[in-house]
N, C-alpha and C. Protein backbone atom coordinates (compact mmCIF):
# COMPACT_ATOMS: atom_id res chain seq x y z
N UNK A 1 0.82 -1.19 0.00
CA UNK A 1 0.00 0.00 0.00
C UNK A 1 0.87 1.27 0.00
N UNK A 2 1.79 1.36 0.91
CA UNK A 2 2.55 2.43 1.01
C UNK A 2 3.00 2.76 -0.52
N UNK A 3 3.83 1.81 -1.23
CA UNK A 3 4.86 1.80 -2.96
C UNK A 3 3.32 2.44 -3.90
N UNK A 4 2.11 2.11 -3.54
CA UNK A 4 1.15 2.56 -4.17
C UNK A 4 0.86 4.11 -4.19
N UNK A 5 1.12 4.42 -2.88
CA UNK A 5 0.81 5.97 -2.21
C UNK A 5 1.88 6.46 -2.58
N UNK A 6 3.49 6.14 -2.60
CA UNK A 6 4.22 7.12 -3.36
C UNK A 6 4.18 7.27 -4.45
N UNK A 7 3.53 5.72 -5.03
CA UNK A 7 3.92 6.52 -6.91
C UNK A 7 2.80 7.23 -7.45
N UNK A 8 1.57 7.06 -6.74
CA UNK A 8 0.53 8.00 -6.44
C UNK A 8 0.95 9.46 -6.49
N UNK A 9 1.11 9.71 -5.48
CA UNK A 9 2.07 11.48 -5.25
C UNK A 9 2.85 11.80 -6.29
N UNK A 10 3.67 10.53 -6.34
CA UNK A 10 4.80 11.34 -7.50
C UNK A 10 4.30 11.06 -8.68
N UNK A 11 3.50 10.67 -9.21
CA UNK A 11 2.95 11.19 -11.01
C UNK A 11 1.81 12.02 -10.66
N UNK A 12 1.33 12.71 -9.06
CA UNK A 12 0.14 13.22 -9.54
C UNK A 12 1.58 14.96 -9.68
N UNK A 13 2.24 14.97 -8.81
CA UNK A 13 3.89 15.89 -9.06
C UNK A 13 3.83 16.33 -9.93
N UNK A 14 4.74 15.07 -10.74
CA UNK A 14 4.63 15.21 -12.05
C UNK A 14 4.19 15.53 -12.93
N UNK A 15 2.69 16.07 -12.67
CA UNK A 15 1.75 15.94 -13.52
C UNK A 15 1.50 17.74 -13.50
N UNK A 16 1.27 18.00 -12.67
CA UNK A 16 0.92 19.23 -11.92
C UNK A 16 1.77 20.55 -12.09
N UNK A 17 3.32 19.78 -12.42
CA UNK A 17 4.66 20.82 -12.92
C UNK A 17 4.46 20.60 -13.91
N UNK A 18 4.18 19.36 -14.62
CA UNK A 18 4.30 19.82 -16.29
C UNK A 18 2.95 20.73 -16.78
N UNK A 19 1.53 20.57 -16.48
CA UNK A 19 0.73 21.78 -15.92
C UNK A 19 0.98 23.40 -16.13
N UNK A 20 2.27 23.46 -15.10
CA UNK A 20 2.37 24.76 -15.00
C UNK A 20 3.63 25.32 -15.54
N UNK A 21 4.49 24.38 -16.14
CA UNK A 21 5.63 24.74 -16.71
C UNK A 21 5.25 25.40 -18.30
N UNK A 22 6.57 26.74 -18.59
CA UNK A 22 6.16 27.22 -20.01
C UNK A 22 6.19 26.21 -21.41
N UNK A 23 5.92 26.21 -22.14
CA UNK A 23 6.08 25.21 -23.02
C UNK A 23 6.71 26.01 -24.76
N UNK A 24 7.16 25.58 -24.97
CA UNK A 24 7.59 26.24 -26.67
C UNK A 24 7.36 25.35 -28.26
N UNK A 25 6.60 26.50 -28.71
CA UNK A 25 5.85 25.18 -29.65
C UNK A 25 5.93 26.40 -30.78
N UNK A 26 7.14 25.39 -31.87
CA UNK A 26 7.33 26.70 -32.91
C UNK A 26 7.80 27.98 -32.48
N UNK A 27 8.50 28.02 -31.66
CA UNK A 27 9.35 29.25 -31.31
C UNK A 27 8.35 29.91 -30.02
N UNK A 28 6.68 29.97 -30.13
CA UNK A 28 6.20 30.50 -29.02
C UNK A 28 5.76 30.01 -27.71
N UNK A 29 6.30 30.61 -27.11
CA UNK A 29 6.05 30.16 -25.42
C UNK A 29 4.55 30.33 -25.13
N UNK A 30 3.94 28.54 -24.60
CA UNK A 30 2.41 28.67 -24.38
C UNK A 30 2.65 28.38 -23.04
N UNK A 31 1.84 28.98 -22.00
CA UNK A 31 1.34 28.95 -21.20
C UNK A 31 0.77 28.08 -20.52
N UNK A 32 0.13 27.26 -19.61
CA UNK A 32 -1.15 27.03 -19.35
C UNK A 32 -1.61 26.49 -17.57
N UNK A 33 -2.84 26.63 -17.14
CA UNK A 33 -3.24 26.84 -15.92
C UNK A 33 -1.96 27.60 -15.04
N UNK A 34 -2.17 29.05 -14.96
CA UNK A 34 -1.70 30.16 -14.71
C UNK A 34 -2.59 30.75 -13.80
N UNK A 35 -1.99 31.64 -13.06
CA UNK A 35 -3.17 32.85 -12.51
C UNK A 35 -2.94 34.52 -13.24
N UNK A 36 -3.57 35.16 -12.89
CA UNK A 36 -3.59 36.23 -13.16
C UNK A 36 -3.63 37.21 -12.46
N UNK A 37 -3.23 38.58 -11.97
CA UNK A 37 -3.78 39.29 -10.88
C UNK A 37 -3.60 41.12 -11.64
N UNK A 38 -3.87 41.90 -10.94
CA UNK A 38 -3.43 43.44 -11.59
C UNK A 38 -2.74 44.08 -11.25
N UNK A 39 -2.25 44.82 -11.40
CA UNK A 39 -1.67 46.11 -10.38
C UNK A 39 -1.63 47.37 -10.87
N UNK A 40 -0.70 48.39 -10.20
CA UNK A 40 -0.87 49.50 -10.13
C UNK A 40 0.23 50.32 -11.45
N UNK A 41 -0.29 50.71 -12.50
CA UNK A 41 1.28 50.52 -13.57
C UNK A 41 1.99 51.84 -13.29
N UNK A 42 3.46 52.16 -13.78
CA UNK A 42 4.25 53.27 -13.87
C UNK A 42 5.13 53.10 -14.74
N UNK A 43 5.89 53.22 -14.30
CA UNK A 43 7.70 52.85 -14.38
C UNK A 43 7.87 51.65 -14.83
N UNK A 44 7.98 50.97 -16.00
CA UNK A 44 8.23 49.30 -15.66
C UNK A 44 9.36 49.14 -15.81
N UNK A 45 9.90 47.61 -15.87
CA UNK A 45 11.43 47.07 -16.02
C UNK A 45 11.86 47.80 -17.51
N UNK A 46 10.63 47.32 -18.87
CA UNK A 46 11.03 47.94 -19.95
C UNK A 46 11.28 49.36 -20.01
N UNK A 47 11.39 50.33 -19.03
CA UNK A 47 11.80 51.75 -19.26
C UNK A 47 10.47 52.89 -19.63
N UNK A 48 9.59 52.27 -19.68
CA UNK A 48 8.06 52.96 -20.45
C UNK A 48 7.14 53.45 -19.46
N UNK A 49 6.63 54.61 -19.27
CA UNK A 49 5.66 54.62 -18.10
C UNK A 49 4.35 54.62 -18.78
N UNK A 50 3.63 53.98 -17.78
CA UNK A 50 2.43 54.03 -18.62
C UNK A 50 1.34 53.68 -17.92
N UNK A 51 -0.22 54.05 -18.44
CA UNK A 51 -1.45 54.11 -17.48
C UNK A 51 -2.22 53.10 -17.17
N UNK A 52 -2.97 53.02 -16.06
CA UNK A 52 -4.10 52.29 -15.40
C UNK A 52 -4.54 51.50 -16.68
N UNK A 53 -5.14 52.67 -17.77
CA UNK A 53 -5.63 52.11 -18.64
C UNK A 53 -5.05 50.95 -20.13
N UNK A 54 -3.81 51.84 -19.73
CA UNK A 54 -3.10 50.95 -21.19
C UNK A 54 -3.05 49.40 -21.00
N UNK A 55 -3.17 48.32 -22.12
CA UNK A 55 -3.40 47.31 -22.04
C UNK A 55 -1.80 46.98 -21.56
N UNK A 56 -1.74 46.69 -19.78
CA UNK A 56 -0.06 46.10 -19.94
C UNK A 56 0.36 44.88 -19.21
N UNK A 57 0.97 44.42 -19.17
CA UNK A 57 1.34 43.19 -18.63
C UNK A 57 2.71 42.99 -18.25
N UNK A 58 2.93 42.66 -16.68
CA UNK A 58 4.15 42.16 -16.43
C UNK A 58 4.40 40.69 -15.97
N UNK A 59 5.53 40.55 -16.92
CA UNK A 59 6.04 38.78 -16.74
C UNK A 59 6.50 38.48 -15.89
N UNK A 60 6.40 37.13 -15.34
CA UNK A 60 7.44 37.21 -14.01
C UNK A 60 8.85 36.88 -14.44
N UNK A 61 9.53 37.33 -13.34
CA UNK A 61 11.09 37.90 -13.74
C UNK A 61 11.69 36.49 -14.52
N UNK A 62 11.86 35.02 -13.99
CA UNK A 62 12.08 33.82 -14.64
C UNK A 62 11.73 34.07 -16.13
N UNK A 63 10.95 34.79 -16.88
CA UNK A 63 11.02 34.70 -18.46
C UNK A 63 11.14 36.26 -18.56
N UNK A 64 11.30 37.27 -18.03
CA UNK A 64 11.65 38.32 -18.65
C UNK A 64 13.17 38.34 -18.54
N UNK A 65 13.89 38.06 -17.69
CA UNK A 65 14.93 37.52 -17.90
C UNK A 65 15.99 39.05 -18.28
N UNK A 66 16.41 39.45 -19.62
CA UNK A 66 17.40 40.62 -20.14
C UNK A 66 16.46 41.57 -20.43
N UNK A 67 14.53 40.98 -20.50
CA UNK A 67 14.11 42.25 -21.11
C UNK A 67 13.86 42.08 -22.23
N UNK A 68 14.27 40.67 -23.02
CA UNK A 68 13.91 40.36 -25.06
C UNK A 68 12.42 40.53 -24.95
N UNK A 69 11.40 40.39 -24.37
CA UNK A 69 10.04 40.53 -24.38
C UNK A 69 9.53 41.33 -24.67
N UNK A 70 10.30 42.91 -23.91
CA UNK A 70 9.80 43.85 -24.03
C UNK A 70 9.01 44.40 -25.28
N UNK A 71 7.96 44.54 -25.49
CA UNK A 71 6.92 45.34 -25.87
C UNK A 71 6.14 44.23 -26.90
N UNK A 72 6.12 42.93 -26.68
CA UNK A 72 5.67 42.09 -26.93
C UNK A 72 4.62 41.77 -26.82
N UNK A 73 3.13 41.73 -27.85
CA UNK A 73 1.63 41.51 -27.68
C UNK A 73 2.08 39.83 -26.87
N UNK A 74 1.13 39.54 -26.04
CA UNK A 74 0.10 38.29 -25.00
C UNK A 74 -0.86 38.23 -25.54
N UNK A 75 -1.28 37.21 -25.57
CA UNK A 75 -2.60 36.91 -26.09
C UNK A 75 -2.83 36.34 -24.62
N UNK A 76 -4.01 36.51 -23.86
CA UNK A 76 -4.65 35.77 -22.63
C UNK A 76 -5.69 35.80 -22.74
N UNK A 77 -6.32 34.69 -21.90
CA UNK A 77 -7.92 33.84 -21.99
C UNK A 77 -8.19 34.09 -20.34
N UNK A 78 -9.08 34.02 -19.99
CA UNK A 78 -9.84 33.93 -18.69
C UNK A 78 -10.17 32.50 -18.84
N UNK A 79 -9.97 31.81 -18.27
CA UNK A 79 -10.30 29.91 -18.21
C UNK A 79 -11.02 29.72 -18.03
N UNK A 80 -12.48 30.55 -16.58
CA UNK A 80 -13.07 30.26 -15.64
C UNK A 80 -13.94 30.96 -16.89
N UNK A 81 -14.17 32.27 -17.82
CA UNK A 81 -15.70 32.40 -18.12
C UNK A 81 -14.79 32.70 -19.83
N UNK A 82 -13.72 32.47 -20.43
CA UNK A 82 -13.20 32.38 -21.53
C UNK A 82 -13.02 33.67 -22.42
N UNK A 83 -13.12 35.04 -21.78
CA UNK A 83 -12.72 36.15 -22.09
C UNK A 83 -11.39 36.10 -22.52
N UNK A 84 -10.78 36.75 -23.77
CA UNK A 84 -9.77 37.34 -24.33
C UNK A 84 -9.26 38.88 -24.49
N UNK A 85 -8.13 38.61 -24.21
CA UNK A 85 -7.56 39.94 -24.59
C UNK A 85 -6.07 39.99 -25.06
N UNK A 86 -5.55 41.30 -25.28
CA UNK A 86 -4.32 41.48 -25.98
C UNK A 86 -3.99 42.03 -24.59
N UNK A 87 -2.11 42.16 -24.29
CA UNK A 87 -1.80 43.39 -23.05
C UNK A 87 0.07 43.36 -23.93
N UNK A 88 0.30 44.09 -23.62
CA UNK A 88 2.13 44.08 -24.43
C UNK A 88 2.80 44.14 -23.01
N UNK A 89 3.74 43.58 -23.62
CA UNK A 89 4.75 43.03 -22.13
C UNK A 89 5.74 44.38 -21.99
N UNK A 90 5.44 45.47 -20.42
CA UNK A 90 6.40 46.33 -20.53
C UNK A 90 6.94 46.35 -19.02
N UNK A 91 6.86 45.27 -18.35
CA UNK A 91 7.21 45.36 -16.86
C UNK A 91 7.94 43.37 -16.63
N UNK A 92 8.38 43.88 -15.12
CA UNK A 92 8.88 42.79 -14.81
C UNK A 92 8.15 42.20 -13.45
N UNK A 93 7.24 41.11 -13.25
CA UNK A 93 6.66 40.57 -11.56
C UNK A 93 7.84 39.76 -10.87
N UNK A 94 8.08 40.46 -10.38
CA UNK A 94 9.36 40.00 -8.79
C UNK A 94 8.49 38.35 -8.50
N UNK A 95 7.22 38.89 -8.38
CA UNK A 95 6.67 38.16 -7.09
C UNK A 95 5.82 36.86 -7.86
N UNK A 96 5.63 37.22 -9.12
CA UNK A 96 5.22 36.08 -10.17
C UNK A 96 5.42 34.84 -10.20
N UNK A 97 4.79 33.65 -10.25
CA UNK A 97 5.40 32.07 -10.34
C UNK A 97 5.43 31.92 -11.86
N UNK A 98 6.54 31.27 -12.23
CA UNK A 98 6.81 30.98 -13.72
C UNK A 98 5.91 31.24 -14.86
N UNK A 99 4.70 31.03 -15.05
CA UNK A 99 3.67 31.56 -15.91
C UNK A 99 2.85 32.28 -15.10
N UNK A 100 2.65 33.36 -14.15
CA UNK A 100 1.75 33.91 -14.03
C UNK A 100 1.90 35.02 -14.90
N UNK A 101 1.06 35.85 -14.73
CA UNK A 101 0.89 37.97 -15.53
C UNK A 101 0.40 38.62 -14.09
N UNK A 102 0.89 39.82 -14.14
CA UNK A 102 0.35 40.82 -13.44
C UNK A 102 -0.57 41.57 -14.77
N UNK A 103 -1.26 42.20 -14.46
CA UNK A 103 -1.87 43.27 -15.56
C UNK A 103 -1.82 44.51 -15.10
N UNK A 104 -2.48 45.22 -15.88
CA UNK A 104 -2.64 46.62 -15.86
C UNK A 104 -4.27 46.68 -15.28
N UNK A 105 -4.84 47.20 -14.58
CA UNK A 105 -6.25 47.61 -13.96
C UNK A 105 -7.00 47.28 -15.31
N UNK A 106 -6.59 48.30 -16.35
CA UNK A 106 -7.50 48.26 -17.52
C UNK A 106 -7.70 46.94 -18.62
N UNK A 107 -6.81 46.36 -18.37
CA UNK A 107 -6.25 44.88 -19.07
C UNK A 107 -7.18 44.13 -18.51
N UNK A 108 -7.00 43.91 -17.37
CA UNK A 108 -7.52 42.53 -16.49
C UNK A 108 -8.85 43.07 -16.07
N UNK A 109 -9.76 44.21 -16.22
CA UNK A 109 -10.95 44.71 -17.05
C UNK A 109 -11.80 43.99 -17.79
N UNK A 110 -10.72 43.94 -18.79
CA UNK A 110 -11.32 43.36 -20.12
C UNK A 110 -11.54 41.36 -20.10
N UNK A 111 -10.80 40.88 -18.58
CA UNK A 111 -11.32 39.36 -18.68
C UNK A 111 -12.32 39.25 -17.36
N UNK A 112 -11.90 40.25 -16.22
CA UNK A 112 -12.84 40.38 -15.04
C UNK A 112 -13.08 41.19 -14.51
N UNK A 113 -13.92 41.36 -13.06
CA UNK A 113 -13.76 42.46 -12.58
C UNK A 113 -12.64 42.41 -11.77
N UNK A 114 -12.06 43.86 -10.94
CA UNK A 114 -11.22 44.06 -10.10
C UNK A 114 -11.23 43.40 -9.04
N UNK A 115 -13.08 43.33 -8.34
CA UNK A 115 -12.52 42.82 -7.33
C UNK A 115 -12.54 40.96 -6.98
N UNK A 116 -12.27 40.85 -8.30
CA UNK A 116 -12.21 39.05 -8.48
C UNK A 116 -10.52 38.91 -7.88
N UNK A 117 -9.78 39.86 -8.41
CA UNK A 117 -8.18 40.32 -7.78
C UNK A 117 -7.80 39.24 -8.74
N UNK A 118 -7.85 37.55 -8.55
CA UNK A 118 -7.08 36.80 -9.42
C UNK A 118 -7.77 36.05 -9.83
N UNK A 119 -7.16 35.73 -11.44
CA UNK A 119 -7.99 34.62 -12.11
C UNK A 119 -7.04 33.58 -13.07
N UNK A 120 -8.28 32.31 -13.35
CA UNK A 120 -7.07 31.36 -13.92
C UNK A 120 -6.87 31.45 -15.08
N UNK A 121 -6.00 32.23 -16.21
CA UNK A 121 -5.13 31.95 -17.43
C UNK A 121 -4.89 30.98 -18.56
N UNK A 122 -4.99 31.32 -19.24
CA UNK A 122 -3.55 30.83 -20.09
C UNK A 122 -3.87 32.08 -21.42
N UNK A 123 -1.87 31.48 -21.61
CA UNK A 123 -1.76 32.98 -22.45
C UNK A 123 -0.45 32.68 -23.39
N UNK A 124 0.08 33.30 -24.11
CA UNK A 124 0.94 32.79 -24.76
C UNK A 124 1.32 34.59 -26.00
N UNK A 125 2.78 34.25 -25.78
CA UNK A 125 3.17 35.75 -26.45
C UNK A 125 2.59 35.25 -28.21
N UNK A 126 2.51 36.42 -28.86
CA UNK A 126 2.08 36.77 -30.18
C UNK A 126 3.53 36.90 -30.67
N UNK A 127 3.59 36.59 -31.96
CA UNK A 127 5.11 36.77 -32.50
C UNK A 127 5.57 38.43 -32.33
N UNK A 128 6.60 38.27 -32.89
CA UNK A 128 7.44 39.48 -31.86
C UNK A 128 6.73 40.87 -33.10
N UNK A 129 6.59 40.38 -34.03
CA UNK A 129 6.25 42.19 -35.29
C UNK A 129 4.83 42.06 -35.26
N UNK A 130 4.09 41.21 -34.45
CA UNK A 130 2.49 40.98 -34.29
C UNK A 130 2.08 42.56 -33.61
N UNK A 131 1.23 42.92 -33.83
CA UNK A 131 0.37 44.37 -33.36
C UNK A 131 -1.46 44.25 -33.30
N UNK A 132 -1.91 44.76 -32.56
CA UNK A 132 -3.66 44.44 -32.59
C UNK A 132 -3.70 45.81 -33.54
């Protein structure tokens, strides 16, 4: 019973990191079961200040990495009611787990309300000369 209960745990593990790990398919990094949350925008890592309203998104630091992202369309889904939107990558989340987004107030708008605070994802960058 016990050899049952570990290999139990360890493929449900297993299962759960590959889940939440980024994936690259044809050059673009997909996403999937992620969270989402918003914040307050300014100043980002990319050098750009910019508003409540602008569609923006920060990566967590593990894939922004030197900054190659910067100003890069996201494509993200709301999982829970399947809303889409665009946000361009101009910040960096310290506090982010490997695929999460922070958004911009006005971004994360457009999949929920504010005071839902976080929601579940998936999202995946748009090629790099892509524009809405």
């Amino acid at each position: 019973m016990y050899r049952l209960t570990t290999i139990l745990i360890t493929l449900c593990t297993f299962f759960f990191t590959v889940l939440a790990a980024p994936l690259r398919l044809n050059g673009i990094l997909l996403i999937a079961l992620t969270k989402g949350t918003w914040f307050e925008t300014g100043t980002g890592a990319c050098g750009y200040t910019d508003s409540d309203d602008d569609p923006i998104v920060a990566i967590s630091a593990e894939i922004y990495g030197s900054g190659g992202n910067c100003n890069q369309w996201i494509h993200i889904t709301n999982t829970d009611n399947g809303q889409t939107a665009y946000g361009k990558t101009r910040d960096e989340c310290e506090s982010c787990g490997s695929g999460s987004l922070d958004m911009s107030p006005g971004l994360f708008e457009e999949l929920s309300t504010l005071d839902t605070g976080e929601i579940p994802i998936s999202w995946h960058f748009m090629n790099k000369d892509w524009s809405p």
